[in-house]
C-alpha atoms as a PDB file:
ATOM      1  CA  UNK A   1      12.685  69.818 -28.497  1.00  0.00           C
ATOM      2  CA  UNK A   2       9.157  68.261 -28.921  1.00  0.00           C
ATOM      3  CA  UNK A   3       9.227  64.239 -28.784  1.00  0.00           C
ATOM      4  CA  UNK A   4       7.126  64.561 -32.276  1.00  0.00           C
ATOM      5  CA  UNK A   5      10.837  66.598 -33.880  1.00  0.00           C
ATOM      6  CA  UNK A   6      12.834  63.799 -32.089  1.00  0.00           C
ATOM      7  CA  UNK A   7      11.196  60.638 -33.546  1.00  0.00           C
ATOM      8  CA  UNK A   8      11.296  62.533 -37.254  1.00  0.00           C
ATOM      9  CA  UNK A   9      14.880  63.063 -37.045  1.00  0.00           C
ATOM     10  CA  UNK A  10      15.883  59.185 -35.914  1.00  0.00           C
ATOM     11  CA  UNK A  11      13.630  57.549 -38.419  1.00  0.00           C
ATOM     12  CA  UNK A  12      15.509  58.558 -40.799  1.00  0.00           C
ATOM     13  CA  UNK A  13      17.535  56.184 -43.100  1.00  0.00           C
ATOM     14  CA  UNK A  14      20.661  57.884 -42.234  1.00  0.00           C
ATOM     15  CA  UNK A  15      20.028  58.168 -38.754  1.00  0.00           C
ATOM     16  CA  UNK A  16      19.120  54.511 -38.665  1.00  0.00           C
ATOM     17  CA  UNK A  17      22.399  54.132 -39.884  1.00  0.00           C
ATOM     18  CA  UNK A  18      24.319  55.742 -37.413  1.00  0.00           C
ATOM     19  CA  UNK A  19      22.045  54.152 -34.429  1.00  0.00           C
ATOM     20  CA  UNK A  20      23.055  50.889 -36.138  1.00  0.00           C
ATOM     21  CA  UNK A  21      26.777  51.496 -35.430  1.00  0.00           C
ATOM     22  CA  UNK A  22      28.284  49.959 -31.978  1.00  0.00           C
ATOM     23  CA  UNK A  23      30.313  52.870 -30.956  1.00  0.00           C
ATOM     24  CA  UNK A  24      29.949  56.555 -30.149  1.00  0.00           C
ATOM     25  CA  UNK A  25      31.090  59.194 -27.729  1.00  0.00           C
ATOM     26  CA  UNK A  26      29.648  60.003 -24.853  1.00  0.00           C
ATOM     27  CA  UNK A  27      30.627  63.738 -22.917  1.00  0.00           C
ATOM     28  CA  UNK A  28      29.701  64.048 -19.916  1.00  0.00           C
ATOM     29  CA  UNK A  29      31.038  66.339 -16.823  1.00  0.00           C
ATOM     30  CA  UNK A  30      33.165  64.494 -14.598  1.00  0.00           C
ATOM     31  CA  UNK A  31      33.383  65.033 -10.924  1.00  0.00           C
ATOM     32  CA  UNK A  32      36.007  68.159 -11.066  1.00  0.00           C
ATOM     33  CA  UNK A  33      33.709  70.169 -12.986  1.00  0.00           C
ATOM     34  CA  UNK A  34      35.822  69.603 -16.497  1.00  0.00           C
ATOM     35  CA  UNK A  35      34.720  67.780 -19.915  1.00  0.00           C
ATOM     36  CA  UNK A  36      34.874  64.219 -20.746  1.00  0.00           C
ATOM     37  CA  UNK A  37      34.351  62.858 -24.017  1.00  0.00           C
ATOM     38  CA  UNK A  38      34.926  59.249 -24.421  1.00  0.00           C
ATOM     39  CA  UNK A  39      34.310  56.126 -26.745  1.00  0.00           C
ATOM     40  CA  UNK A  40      31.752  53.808 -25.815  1.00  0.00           C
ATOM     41  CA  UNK A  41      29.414  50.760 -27.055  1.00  0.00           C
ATOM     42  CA  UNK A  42      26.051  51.669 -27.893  1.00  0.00           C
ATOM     43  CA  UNK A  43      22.961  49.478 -28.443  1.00  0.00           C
ATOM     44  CA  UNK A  44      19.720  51.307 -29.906  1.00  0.00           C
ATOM     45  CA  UNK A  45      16.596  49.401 -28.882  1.00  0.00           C
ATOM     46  CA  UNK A  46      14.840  51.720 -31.154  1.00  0.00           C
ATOM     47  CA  UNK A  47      13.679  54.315 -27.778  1.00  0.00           C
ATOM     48  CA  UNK A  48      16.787  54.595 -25.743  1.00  0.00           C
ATOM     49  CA  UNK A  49      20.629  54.296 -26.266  1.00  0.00           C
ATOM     50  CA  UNK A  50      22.036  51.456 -24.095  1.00  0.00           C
ATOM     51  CA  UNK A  51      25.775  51.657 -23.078  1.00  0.00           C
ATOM     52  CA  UNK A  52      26.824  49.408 -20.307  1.00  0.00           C
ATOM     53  CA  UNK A  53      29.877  49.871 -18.611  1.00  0.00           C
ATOM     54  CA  UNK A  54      31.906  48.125 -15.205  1.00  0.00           C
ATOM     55  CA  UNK A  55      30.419  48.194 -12.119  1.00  0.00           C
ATOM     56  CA  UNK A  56      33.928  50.258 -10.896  1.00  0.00           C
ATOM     57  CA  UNK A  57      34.236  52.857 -14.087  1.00  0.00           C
ATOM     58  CA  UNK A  58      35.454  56.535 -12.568  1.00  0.00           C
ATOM     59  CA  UNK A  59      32.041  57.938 -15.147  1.00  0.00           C
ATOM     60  CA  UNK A  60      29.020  56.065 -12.869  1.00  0.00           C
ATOM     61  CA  UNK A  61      29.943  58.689  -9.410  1.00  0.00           C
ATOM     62  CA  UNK A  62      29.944  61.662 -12.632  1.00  0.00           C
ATOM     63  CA  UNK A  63      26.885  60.387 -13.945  1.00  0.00           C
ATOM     64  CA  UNK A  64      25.082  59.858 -10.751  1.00  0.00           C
ATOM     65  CA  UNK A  65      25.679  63.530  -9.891  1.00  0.00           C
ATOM     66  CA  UNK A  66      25.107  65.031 -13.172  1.00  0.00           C
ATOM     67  CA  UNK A  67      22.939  62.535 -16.121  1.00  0.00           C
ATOM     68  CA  UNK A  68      22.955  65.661 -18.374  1.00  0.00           C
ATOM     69  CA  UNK A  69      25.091  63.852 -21.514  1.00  0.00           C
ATOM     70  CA  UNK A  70      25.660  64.256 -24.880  1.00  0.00           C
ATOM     71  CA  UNK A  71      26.700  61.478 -27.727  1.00  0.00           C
ATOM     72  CA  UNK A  72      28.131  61.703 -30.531  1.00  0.00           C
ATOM     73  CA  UNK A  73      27.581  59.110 -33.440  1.00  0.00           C
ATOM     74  CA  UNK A  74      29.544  59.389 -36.741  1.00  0.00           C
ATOM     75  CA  UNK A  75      30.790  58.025 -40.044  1.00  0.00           C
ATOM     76  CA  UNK A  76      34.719  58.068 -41.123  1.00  0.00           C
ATOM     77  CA  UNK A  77      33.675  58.312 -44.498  1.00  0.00           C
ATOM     78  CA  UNK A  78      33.500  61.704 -46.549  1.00  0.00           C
ATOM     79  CA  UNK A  79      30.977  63.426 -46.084  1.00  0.00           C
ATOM     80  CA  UNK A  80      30.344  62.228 -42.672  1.00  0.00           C
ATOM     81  CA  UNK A  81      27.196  61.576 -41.675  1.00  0.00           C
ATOM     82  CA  UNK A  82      26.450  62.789 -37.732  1.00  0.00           C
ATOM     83  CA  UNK A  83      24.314  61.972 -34.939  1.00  0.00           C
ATOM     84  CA  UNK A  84      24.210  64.307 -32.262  1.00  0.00           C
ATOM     85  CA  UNK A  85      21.877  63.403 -29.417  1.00  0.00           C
ATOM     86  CA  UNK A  86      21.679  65.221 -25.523  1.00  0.00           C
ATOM     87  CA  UNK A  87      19.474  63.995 -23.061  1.00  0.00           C
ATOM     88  CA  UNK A  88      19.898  62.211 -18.812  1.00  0.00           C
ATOM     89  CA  UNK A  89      21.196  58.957 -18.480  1.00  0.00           C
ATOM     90  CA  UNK A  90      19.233  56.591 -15.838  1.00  0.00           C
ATOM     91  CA  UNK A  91      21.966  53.760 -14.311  1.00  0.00           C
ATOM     92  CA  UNK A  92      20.776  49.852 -14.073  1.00  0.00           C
ATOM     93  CA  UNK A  93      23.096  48.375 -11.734  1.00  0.00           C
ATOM     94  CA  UNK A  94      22.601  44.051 -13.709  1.00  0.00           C
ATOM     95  CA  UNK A  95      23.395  41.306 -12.389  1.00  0.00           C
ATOM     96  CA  UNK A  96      25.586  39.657 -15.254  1.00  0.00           C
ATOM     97  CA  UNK A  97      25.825  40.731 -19.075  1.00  0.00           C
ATOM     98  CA  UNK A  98      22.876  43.066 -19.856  1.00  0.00           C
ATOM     99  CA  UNK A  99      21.788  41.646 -22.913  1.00  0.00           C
ATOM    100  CA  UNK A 100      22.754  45.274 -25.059  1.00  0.00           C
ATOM    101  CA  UNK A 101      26.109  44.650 -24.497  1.00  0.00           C
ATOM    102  CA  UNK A 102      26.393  41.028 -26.261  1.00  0.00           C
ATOM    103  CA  UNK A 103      24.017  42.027 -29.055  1.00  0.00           C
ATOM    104  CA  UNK A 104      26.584  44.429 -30.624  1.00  0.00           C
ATOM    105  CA  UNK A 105      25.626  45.178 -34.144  1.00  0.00           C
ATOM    106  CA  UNK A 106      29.059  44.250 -35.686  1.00  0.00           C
ATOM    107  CA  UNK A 107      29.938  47.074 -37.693  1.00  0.00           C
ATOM    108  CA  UNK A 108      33.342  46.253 -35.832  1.00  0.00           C
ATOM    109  CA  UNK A 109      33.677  42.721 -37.311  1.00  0.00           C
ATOM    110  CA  UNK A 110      34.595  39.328 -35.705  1.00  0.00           C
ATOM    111  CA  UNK A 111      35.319  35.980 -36.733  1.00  0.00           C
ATOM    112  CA  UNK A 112      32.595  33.602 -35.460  1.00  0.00           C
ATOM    113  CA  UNK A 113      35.860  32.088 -33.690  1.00  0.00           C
ATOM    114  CA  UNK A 114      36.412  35.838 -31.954  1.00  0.00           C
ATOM    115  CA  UNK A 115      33.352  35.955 -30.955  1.00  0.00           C
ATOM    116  CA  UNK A 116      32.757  33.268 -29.235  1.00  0.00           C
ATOM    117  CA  UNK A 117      36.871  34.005 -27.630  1.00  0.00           C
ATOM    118  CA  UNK A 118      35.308  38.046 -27.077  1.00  0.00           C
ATOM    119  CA  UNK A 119      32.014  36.259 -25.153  1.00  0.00           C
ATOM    120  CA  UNK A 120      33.648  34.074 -23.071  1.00  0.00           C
ATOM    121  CA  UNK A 121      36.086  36.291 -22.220  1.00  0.00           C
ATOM    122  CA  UNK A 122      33.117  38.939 -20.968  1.00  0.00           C
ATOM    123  CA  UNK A 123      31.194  36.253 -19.309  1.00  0.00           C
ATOM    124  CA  UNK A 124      34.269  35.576 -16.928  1.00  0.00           C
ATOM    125  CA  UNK A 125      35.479  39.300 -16.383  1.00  0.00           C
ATOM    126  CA  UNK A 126      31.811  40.826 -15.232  1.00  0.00           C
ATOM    127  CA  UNK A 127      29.877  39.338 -12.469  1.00  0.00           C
ATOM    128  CA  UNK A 128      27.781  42.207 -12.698  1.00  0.00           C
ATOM    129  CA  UNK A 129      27.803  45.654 -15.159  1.00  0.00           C
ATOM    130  CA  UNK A 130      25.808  48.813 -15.247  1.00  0.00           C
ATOM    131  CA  UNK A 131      23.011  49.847 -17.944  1.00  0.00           C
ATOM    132  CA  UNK A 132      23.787  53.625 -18.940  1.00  0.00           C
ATOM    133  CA  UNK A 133      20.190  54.440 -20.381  1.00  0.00           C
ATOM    134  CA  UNK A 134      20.231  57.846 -22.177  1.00  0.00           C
ATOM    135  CA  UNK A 135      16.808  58.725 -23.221  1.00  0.00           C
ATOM    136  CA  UNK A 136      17.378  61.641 -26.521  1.00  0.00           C
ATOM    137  CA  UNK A 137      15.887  65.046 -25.518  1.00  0.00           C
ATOM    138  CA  UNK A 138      17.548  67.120 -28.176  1.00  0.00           C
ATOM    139  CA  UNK A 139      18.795  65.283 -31.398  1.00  0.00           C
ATOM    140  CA  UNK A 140      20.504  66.600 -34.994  1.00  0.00           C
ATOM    141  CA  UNK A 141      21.326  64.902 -38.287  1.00  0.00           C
ATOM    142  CA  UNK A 142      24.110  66.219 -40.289  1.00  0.00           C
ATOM    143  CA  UNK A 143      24.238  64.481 -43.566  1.00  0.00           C
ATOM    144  CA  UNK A 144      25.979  67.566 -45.692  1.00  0.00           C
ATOM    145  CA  UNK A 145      23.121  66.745 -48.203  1.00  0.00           C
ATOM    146  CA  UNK A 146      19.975  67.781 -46.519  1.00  0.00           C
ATOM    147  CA  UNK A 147      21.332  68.929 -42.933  1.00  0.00           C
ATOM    148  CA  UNK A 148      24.453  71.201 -42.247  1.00  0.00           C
ATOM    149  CA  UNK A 149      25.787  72.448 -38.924  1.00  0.00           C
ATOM    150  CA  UNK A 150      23.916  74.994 -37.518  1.00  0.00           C
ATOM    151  CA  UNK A 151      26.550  78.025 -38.411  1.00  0.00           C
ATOM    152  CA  UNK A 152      26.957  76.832 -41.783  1.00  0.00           C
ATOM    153  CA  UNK A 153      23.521  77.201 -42.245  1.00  0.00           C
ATOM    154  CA  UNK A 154      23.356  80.570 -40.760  1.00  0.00           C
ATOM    155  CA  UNK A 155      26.269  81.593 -43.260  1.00  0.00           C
ATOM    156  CA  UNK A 156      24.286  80.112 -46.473  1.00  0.00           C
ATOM    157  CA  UNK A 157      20.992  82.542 -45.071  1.00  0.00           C
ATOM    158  CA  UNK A 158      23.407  85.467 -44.653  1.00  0.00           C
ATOM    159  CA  UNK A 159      25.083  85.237 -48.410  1.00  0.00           C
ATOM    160  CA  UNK A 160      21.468  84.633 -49.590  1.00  0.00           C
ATOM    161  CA  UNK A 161      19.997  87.548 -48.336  1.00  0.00           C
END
Protein backbone atom coordinates (compact mmCIF):
# COMPACT_ATOMS: atom_id res chain seq x y z
CA UNK A 1 0.00 0.00 0.00
CA UNK A 2 1.58 3.38 -1.05
CA UNK A 3 2.60 5.65 2.11
CA UNK A 4 0.46 8.52 0.13
CA UNK A 5 -3.07 5.73 0.68
CA UNK A 6 -1.78 5.24 4.31
CA UNK A 7 -1.57 8.87 5.55
CA UNK A 8 -5.25 9.51 3.70
CA UNK A 9 -6.81 6.80 5.56
CA UNK A 10 -5.39 7.91 9.31
CA UNK A 11 -6.16 11.55 8.87
CA UNK A 12 -9.29 10.92 8.98
CA UNK A 13 -11.64 12.16 11.80
CA UNK A 14 -12.69 8.74 12.54
CA UNK A 15 -9.47 7.26 12.34
CA UNK A 16 -8.14 9.96 14.61
CA UNK A 17 -10.59 8.70 16.80
CA UNK A 18 -9.69 5.30 17.06
CA UNK A 19 -5.73 6.23 17.22
CA UNK A 20 -6.90 8.36 20.17
CA UNK A 21 -8.11 5.28 22.11
CA UNK A 22 -5.46 3.53 24.65
CA UNK A 23 -6.16 0.01 23.79
CA UNK A 24 -6.15 -2.34 20.82
CA UNK A 25 -5.18 -5.82 19.78
CA UNK A 26 -2.24 -6.80 18.60
CA UNK A 27 -1.87 -10.59 16.57
CA UNK A 28 1.06 -11.66 16.11
CA UNK A 29 2.60 -15.39 15.55
CA UNK A 30 3.99 -16.74 18.57
CA UNK A 31 6.93 -19.01 18.73
CA UNK A 32 4.91 -22.47 17.94
CA UNK A 33 3.83 -21.25 14.72
CA UNK A 34 -0.02 -20.53 16.05
CA UNK A 35 -2.06 -17.07 16.36
CA UNK A 36 -2.02 -14.65 19.11
CA UNK A 37 -4.29 -11.90 19.44
CA UNK A 38 -4.07 -9.93 22.53
CA UNK A 39 -5.08 -6.54 24.28
CA UNK A 40 -2.59 -3.99 24.58
CA UNK A 41 -1.90 -0.09 25.33
CA UNK A 42 -1.32 1.93 22.43
CA UNK A 43 0.10 5.47 22.12
CA UNK A 44 -0.12 7.17 18.51
CA UNK A 45 2.61 9.79 18.15
CA UNK A 46 0.91 10.66 14.99
CA UNK A 47 3.74 8.20 12.67
CA UNK A 48 4.03 5.05 14.64
CA UNK A 49 1.92 3.03 17.21
CA UNK A 50 3.81 2.75 20.54
CA UNK A 51 2.96 -0.25 22.84
CA UNK A 52 5.39 -0.95 25.56
CA UNK A 53 5.38 -4.01 27.32
CA UNK A 54 7.80 -5.94 30.34
CA UNK A 55 11.12 -6.55 29.73
CA UNK A 56 10.12 -10.61 30.47
CA UNK A 57 6.63 -10.78 28.28
CA UNK A 58 6.54 -14.48 26.38
CA UNK A 59 5.53 -11.87 22.86
CA UNK A 60 9.29 -9.95 22.69
CA UNK A 61 11.25 -13.80 21.66
CA UNK A 62 7.79 -13.98 18.98
CA UNK A 63 8.33 -10.62 17.89
CA UNK A 64 12.02 -10.73 17.56
CA UNK A 65 11.64 -13.71 15.20
CA UNK A 66 8.72 -12.62 13.29
CA UNK A 67 7.73 -8.31 13.51
CA UNK A 68 5.06 -9.07 10.84
CA UNK A 69 1.81 -7.81 13.19
CA UNK A 70 -1.45 -6.76 12.83
CA UNK A 71 -3.73 -4.38 15.28
CA UNK A 72 -6.84 -4.05 15.66
CA UNK A 73 -8.51 -0.73 16.97
CA UNK A 74 -12.31 -0.52 17.59
CA UNK A 75 -15.40 1.11 19.02
CA UNK A 76 -18.11 -0.89 21.31
CA UNK A 77 -20.61 1.29 20.07
CA UNK A 78 -23.08 0.40 17.09
CA UNK A 79 -21.94 0.76 14.24
CA UNK A 80 -18.43 0.20 15.18
CA UNK A 81 -16.01 2.10 13.84
CA UNK A 82 -12.55 -0.08 12.91
CA UNK A 83 -8.99 0.40 12.54
CA UNK A 84 -7.17 -2.24 11.00
CA UNK A 85 -3.46 -1.61 10.58
CA UNK A 86 -0.43 -4.48 9.52
CA UNK A 87 2.97 -3.55 9.39
CA UNK A 88 6.86 -4.86 11.54
CA UNK A 89 7.31 -3.92 14.90
CA UNK A 90 11.01 -2.56 15.82
CA UNK A 91 11.75 -3.38 19.89
CA UNK A 92 13.39 -0.42 22.19
CA UNK A 93 14.71 -2.17 25.06
CA UNK A 94 14.22 1.68 27.85
CA UNK A 95 15.64 2.15 30.63
CA UNK A 96 12.56 3.13 32.92
CA UNK A 97 8.91 4.22 31.79
CA UNK A 98 9.02 5.11 28.05
CA UNK A 99 7.20 8.14 28.10
CA UNK A 100 4.08 6.43 25.64
CA UNK A 101 3.20 4.38 28.29
CA UNK A 102 2.38 7.22 31.05
CA UNK A 103 0.81 9.51 28.46
CA UNK A 104 -2.25 7.22 28.02
CA UNK A 105 -5.03 9.12 26.42
CA UNK A 106 -7.69 8.24 29.09
CA UNK A 107 -10.47 6.99 27.22
CA UNK A 108 -10.21 4.39 30.21
CA UNK A 109 -10.82 7.00 32.96
CA UNK A 110 -9.07 7.63 36.35
CA UNK A 111 -9.51 9.66 39.26
CA UNK A 112 -6.64 12.18 39.55
CA UNK A 113 -6.23 10.13 42.97
CA UNK A 114 -5.85 6.70 40.63
CA UNK A 115 -3.63 8.09 38.75
CA UNK A 116 -1.26 9.22 40.65
CA UNK A 117 -1.90 5.37 42.85
CA UNK A 118 -1.65 3.70 38.82
CA UNK A 119 1.90 5.91 38.37
CA UNK A 120 3.47 5.14 41.33
CA UNK A 121 2.59 1.85 41.24
CA UNK A 122 4.40 1.56 37.49
CA UNK A 123 7.32 3.57 38.57
CA UNK A 124 8.14 0.84 41.29
CA UNK A 125 7.21 -2.41 39.24
CA UNK A 126 9.50 -1.54 35.91
CA UNK A 127 13.10 -0.78 36.18
CA UNK A 128 13.19 -1.03 32.63
CA UNK A 129 10.26 -1.88 29.69
CA UNK A 130 10.35 -2.44 26.00
CA UNK A 131 9.05 0.06 23.13
CA UNK A 132 6.97 -2.18 20.58
CA UNK A 133 7.16 0.34 17.53
CA UNK A 134 4.81 -0.83 14.71
CA UNK A 135 5.25 1.35 11.77
CA UNK A 136 1.47 0.88 9.48
CA UNK A 137 2.23 -0.68 6.04
CA UNK A 138 -1.29 -1.66 5.16
CA UNK A 139 -4.21 0.22 6.97
CA UNK A 140 -8.39 0.11 6.59
CA UNK A 141 -11.21 2.21 8.01
CA UNK A 142 -14.49 0.64 8.50
CA UNK A 143 -16.97 3.20 9.52
CA UNK A 144 -20.30 1.30 7.97
CA UNK A 145 -20.99 4.85 6.52
CA UNK A 146 -18.36 5.41 3.96
CA UNK A 147 -16.14 2.11 4.35
CA UNK A 148 -17.48 -1.57 4.63
CA UNK A 149 -15.50 -4.79 4.90
CA UNK A 150 -14.03 -5.80 1.93
CA UNK A 151 -16.69 -8.84 1.13
CA UNK A 152 -19.51 -6.73 1.90
CA UNK A 153 -18.44 -4.53 -0.58
CA UNK A 154 -17.86 -7.15 -3.11
CA UNK A 155 -21.57 -8.39 -2.38
CA UNK A 156 -23.10 -4.67 -2.86
CA UNK A 157 -20.97 -4.69 -6.62
CA UNK A 158 -22.37 -8.18 -7.32
CA UNK A 159 -26.31 -7.26 -6.55
CA UNK A 160 -25.56 -4.02 -8.48
CA UNK A 161 -24.49 -5.42 -11.50
Amino acid sequence: MRQSAIDEILNRPYSQELLARDMARLAYTALDGTPRAIPISIHWNGKEIVMCTSTNAPKLASLRRNPAVALTIDTESHPPKILLLRGTVELDHVDGIPDEYMQWNGTYEMTPEQRAEWEENVKSLYESMVRIVMTPTWVKLIDFEETLPTAVEELIRRQSA
